[in-house]
Protein backbone atom coordinates (compact mmCIF):
# COMPACT_ATOMS: atom_id res chain seq x y z
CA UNK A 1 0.00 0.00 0.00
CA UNK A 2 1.37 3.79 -0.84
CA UNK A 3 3.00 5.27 1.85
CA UNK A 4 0.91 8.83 1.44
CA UNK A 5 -2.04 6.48 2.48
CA UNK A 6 -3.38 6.37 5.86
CA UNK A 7 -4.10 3.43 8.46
CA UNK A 8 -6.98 4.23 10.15
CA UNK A 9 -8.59 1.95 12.98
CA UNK A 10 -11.50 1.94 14.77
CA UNK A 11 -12.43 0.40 18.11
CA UNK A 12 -15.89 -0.28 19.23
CA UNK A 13 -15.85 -2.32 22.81
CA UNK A 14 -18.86 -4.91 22.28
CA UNK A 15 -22.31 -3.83 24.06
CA UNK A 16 -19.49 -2.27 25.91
CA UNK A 17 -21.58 -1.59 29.28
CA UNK A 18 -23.62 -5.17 29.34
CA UNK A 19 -20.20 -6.97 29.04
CA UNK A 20 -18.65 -4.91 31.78
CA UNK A 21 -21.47 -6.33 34.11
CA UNK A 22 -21.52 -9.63 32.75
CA UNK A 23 -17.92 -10.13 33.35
CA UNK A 24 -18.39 -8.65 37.06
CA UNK A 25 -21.47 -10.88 37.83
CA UNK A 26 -21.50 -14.12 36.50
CA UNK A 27 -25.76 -14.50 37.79
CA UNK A 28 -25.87 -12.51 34.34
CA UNK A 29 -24.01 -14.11 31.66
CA UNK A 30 -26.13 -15.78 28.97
CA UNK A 31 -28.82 -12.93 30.07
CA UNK A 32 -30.73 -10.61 28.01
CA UNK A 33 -29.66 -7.77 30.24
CA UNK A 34 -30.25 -3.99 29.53
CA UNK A 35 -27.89 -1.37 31.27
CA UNK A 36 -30.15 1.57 32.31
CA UNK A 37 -33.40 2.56 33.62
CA UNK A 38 -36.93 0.03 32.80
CA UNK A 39 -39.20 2.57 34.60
CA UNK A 40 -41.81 4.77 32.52
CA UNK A 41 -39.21 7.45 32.10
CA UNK A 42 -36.15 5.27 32.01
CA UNK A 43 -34.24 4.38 28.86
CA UNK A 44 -31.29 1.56 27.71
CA UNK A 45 -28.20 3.15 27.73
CA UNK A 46 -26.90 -0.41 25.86
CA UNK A 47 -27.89 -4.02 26.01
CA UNK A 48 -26.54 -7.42 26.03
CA UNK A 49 -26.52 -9.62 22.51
CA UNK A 50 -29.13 -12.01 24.05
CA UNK A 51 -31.30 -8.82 24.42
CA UNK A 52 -30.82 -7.62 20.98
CA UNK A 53 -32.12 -10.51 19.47
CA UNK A 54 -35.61 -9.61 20.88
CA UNK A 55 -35.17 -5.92 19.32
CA UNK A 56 -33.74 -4.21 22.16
CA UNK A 57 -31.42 -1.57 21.14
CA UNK A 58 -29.67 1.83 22.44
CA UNK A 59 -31.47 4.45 23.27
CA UNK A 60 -34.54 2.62 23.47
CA UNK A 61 -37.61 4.01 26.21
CA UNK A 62 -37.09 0.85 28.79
CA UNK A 63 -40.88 0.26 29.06
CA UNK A 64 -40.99 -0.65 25.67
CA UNK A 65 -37.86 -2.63 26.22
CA UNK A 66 -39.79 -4.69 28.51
CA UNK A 67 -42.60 -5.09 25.92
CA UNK A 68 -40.42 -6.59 23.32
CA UNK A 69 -38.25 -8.89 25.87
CA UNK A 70 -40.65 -9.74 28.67
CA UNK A 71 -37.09 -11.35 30.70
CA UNK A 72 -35.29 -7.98 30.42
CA UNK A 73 -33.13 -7.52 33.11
CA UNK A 74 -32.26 -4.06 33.57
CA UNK A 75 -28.82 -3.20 35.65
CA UNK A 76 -28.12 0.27 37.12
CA UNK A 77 -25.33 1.85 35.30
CA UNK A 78 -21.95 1.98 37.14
CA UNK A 79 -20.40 4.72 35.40
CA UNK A 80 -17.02 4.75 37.31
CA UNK A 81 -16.57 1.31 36.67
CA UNK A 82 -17.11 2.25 33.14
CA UNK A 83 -14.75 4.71 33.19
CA UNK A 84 -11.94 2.93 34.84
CA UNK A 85 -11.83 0.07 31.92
CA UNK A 86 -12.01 2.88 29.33
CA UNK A 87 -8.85 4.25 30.93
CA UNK A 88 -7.40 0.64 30.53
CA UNK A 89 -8.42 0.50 26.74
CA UNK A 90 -7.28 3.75 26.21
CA UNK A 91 -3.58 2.70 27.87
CA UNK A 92 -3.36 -0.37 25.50
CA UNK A 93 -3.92 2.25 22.23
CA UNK A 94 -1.38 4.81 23.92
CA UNK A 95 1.06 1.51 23.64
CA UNK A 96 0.63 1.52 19.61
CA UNK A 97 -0.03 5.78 18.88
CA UNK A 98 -0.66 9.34 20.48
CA UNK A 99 -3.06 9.69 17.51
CA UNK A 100 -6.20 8.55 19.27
CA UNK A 101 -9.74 10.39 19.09
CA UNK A 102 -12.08 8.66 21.20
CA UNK A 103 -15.65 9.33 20.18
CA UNK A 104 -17.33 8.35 23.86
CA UNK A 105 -16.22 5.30 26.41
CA UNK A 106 -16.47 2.79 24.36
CA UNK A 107 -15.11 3.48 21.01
CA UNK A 108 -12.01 5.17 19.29
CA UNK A 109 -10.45 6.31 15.94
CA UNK A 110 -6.95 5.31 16.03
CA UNK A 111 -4.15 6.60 13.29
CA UNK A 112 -1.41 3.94 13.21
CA UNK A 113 0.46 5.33 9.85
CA UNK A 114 2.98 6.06 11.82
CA UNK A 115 3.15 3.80 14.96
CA UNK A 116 5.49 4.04 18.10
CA UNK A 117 6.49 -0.54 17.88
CA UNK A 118 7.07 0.40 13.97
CA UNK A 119 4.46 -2.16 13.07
CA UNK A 120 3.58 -2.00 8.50
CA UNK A 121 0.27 -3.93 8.74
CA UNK A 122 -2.54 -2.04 10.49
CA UNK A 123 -4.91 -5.26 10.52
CA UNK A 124 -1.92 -6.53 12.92
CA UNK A 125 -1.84 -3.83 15.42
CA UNK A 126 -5.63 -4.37 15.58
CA UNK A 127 -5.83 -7.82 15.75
CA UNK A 128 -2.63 -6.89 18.92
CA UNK A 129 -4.60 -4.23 20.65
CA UNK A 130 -8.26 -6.63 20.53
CA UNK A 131 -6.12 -9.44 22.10
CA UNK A 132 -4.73 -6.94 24.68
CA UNK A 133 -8.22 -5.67 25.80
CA UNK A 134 -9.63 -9.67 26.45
CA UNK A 135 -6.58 -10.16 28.45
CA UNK A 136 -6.47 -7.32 30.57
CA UNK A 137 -9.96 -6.64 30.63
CA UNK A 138 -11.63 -9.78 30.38
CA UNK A 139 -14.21 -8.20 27.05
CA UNK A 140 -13.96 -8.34 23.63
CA UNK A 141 -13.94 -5.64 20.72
CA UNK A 142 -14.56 -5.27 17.19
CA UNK A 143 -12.13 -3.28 14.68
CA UNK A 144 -12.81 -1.57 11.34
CA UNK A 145 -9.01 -1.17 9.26
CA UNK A 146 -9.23 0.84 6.59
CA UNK A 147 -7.48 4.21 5.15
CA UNK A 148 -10.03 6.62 6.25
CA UNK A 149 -12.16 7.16 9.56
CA UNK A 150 -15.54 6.68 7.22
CA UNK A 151 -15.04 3.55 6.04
CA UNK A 152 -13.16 2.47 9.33
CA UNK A 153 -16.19 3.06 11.59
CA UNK A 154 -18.47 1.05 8.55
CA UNK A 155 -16.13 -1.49 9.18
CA UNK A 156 -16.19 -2.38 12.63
CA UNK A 157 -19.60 -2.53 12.84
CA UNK A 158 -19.54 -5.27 10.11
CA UNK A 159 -18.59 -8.67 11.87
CA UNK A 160 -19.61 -7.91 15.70
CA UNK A 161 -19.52 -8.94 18.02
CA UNK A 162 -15.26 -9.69 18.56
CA UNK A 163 -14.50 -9.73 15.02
CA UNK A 164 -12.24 -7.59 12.88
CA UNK A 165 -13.50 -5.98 8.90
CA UNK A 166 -10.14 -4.89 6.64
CA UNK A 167 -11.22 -2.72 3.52
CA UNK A 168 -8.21 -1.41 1.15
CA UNK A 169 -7.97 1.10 -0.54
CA UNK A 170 -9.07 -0.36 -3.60
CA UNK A 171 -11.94 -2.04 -2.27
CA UNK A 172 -13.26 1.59 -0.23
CA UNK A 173 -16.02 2.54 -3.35
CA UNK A 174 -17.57 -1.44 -3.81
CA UNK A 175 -17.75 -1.17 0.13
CA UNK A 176 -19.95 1.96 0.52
CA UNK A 177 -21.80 1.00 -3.39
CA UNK A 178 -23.15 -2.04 -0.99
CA UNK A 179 -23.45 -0.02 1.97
CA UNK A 180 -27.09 1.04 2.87
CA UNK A 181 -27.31 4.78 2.83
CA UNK A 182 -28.69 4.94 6.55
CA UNK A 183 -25.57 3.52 7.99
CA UNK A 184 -23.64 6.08 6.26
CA UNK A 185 -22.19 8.28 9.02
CA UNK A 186 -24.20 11.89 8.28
CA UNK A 187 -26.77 10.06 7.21
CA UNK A 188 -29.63 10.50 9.46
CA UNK A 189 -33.04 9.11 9.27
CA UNK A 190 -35.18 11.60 8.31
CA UNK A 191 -32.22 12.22 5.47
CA UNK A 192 -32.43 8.62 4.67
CA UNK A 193 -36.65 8.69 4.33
CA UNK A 194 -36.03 11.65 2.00
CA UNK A 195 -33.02 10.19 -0.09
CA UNK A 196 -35.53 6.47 -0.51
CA UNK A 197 -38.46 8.85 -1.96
CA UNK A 198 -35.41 10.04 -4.58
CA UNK A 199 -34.38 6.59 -5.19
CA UNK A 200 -32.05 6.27 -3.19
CA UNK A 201 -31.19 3.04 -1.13
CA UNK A 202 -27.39 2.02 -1.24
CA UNK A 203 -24.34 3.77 -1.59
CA UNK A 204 -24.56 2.86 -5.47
CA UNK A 205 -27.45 4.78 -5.82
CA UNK A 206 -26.36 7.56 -4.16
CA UNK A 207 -22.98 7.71 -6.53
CA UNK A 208 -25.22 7.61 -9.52
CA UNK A 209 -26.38 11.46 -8.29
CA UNK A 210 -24.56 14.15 -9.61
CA UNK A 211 -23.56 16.86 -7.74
CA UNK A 212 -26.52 19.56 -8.92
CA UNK A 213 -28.97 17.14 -7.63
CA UNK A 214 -27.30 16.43 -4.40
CA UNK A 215 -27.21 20.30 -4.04
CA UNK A 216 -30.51 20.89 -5.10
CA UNK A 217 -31.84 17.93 -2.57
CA UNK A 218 -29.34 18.64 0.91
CA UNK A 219 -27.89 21.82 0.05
CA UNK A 220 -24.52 22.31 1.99
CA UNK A 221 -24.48 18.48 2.60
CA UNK A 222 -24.36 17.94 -0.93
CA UNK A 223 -20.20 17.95 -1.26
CA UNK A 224 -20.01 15.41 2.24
CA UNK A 225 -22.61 12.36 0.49
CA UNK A 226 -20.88 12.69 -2.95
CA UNK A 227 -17.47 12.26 -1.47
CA UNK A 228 -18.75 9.87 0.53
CA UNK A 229 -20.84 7.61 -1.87
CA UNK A 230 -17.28 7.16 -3.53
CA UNK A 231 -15.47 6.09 0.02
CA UNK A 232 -13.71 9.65 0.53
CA UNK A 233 -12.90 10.89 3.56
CA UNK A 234 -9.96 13.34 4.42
CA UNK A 235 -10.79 14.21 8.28
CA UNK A 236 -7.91 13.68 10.65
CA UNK A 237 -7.63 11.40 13.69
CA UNK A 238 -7.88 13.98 16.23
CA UNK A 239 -5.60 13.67 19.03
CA UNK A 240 -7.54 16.72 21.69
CA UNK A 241 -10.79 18.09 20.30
CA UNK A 242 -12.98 19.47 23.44
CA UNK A 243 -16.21 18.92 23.36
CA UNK A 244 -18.40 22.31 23.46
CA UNK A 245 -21.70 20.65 23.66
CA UNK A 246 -24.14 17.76 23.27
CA UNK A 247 -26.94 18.07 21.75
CA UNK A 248 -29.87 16.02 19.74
CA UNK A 249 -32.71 17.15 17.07
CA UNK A 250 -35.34 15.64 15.28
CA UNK A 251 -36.90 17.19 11.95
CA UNK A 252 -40.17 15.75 11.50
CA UNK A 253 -42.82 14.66 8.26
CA UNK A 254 -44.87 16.86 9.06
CA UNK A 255 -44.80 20.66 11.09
CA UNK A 256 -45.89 20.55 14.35
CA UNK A 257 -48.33 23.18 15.87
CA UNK A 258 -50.62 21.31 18.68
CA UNK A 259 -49.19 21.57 22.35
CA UNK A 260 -49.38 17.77 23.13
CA UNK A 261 -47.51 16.71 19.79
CA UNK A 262 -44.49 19.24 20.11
CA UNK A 263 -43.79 18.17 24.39
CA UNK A 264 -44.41 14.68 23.23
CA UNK A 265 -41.11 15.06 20.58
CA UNK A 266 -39.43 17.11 22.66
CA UNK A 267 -40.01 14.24 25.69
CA UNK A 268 -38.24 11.65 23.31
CA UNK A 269 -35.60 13.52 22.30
CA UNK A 270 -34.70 14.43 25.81
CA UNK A 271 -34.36 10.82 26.44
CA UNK A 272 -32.04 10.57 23.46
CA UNK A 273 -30.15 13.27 24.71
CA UNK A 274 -29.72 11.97 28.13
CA UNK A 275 -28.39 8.59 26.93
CA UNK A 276 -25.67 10.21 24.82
CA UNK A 277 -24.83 12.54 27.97
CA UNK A 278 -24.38 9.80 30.10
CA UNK A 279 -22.06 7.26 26.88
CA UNK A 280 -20.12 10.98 26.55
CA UNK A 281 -19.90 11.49 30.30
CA UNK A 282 -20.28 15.32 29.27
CA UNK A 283 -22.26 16.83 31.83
CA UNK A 284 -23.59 20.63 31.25
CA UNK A 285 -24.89 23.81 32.96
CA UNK A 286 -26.93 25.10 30.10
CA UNK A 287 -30.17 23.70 28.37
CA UNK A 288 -30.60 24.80 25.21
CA UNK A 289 -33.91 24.70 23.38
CA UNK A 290 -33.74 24.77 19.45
CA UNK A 291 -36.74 25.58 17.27
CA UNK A 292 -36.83 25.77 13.34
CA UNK A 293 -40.05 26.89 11.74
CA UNK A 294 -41.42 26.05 8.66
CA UNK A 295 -40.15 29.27 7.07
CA UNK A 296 -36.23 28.03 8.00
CA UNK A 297 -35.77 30.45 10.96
CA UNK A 298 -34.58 29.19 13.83
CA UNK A 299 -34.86 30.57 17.18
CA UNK A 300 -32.73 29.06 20.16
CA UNK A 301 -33.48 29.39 24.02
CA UNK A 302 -31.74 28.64 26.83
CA UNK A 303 -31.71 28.35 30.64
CA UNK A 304 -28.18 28.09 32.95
CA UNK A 305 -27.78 26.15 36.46
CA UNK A 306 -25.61 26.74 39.03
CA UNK A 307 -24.01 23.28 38.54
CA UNK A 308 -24.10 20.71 35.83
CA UNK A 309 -27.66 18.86 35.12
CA UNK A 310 -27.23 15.36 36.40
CA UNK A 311 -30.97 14.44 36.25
CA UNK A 312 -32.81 13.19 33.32
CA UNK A 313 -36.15 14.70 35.06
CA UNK A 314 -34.49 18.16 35.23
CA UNK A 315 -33.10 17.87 31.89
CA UNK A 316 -36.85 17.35 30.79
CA UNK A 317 -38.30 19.15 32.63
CA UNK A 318 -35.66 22.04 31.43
CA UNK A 319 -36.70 21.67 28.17
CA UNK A 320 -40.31 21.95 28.26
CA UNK A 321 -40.51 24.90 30.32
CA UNK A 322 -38.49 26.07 27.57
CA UNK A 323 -40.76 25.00 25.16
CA UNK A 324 -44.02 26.33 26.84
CA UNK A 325 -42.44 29.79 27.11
CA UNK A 326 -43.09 29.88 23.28
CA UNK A 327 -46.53 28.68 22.90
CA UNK A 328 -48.36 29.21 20.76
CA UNK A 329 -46.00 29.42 18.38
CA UNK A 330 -46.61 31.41 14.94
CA UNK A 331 -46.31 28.77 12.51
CA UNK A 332 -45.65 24.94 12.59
CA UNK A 333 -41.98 23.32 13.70
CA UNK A 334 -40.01 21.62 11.18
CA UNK A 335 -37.06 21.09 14.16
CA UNK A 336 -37.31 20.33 17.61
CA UNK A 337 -33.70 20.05 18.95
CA UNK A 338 -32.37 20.08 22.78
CA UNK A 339 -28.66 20.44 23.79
CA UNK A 340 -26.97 21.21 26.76
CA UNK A 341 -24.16 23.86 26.81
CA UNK A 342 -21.32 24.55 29.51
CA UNK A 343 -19.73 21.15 29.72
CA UNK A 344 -17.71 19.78 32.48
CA UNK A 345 -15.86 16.51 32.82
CA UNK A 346 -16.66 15.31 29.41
CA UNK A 347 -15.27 13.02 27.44
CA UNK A 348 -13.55 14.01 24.04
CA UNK A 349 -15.89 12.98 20.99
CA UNK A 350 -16.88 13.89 17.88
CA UNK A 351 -18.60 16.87 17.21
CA UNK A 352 -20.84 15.24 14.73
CA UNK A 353 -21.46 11.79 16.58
CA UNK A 354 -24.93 9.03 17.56
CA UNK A 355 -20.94 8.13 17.03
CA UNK A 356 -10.68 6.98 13.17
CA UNK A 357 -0.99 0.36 5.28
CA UNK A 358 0.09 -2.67 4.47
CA UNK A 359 -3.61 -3.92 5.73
């Protein structure tokens, strides 16, 4: 492989916080277990691989958890525990680069072009660093190799649990052309419903767009989905990037107008919110409410605490007195969104993230 090319590798831990308690409590192993709250206002911060085969997933409200896997067991999170093997991960990459960007706890871009054991193959410092972490930690992890942090992060997530996906350079485009557009990193799922009512379903589809219709169909994301339908990607492995915020948004089918409909989005997107707080560890001060209209304009609103929100109910609760403040509003929402501002003790991640050669 050219030496101008990068080795890029990413690390996800596997169902990172249900194998942590697995491997502490043996009761649980073979469990569907789900790592978070299973009351009417809890959520599952992650889940076991027993549990996911019922349809459990990330993110999810835990009563309906409970619906879809009536054995659920549901574990309160130990986030120092949590932390403390992250450290231990993150030692084993310091041991191969200084070129690590972790995106929360559990996962990490890693740029090994240049490595400190002087190492050419990339798949073999991954395969090295995912038989480090099972020794010393006792948990397994999956790796994506490849020569840019796009197709790297694609990769890992592409023979999980504990396995490892190489894609060279001249395999990148046939791996995105087969690549379902809403696993494309940027690719949300509104963007996704909107790109399937153009025709467009796989990464092959998307290539066949020139750039005037991308533009005239995602405007400024236009140049980032042609790039990336052809496995592009020139963002650095970023060794420090502070966090300023976290935030999540929604834009919805249809404008909303009606009282019970807007709290009602703006309820479920605080509960994605808090379950990427609590992954980032990036606790904030500020709330900050986020409204686009149906003309475009946006109007933001925020309220600041005397010490970080550590609550899910405040966080809510935050946000809808937020909300109310603005009722009735003039014209329908397009775009709910919810942040929080004024971070302390965060973890480094990705500004954009959910969620980095002889290979």
């Amino acid at each position: 492989m050219e030496s101008s090319l990068r080795k890029i590798i990413h690390i996800d831990m596997d169902a990172f916080y249900a194998s942590v308690e697995q491997r502490d409590n043996a009761s649980l192993r073979g469990l569907p277990i789900a790592v978070g709250g299973g009351g009417p206002r809890g959520v599952v911060a992650t889940c076991s691989y027993e549990a996911r085969k019922f349809g459990v997933r990330s993110a999810m409200p835990g009563a309906r958890a409970r619906r879809l896997c009536p054995d659920l067991l549901f574990v309160k999170p130990r986030f120092e525990v949590y932390r403390a093997v992250s450290a231990q991960v993150r030692d084993i990459f310091s041991r191969f680069t200084d070129m690590i960007q972790p995106l929360s706890l559990d996962e990490a871009y890693l740029d090994v072009t240049v490595n400190k054991p002087g190492i050419a193959s990339a798949t073999m410092i991954a395969q090295e660093i995912r038989r480090m972490i099972r020794a010393e930690t006792g948990l397994t992890a999956s790796a994506g190799v490849s020569y840019n942090k796009l197709i790297a992060k694609l990769a890992s997530d592409q023979n999980k649990p504990d396995g490892v996906c190489v894609v060279r350079p001249s395999e990148g485009a046939a791996f995105i052309a087969a690549m379902p557009v809403r696993r494309i990193h940027g690719v949300g799922p509104v963007t996704a419903q909107r790109m399937k009512e153009l025709g467009i379903e796989t990464g092959a589809d998307l290539r066949m767009r020139d750039m005037r219709f991308l533009q005239a169909h995602f405007g400024s994301s236009a140049d980032y989905y042609y790039r990336a339908s052809r496995g592009e990607d020139d963002r650095p492995v970023r060794e420090r990037q502070e966090r300023k915020s976290v935030s999540v948004e929604d834009t919805f089918f249809d404008d909303l107008v009606e009282k019970e409909a807007l709290v009602a989005e703006l309820d479920r997107i605080a509960i994605n919110l808090w379950t990427r707080i609590e992954r980032a560890q990036a606790w904030g001060r500020t709330v900050v409410l986020k409204i686009k209209f149906a003309d475009f304009r946006i109007i933001t609103r925020s309220r600041s605490f005397a010490a970080p929100v550590r609550s899910p109910d405040l966080l809510a609760q935050a946000g809808r007195e937020l909300l109310l403040a603005q009722l009735p509003l003039r014209m329908g929402a397009r775009l709910l969104g919810l942040g929080v501002h004024n971070l302390a003790g965060e973890e480094t991640q990705e500004a954009d993230g959910q969620l980095p050669l002889a290979l």
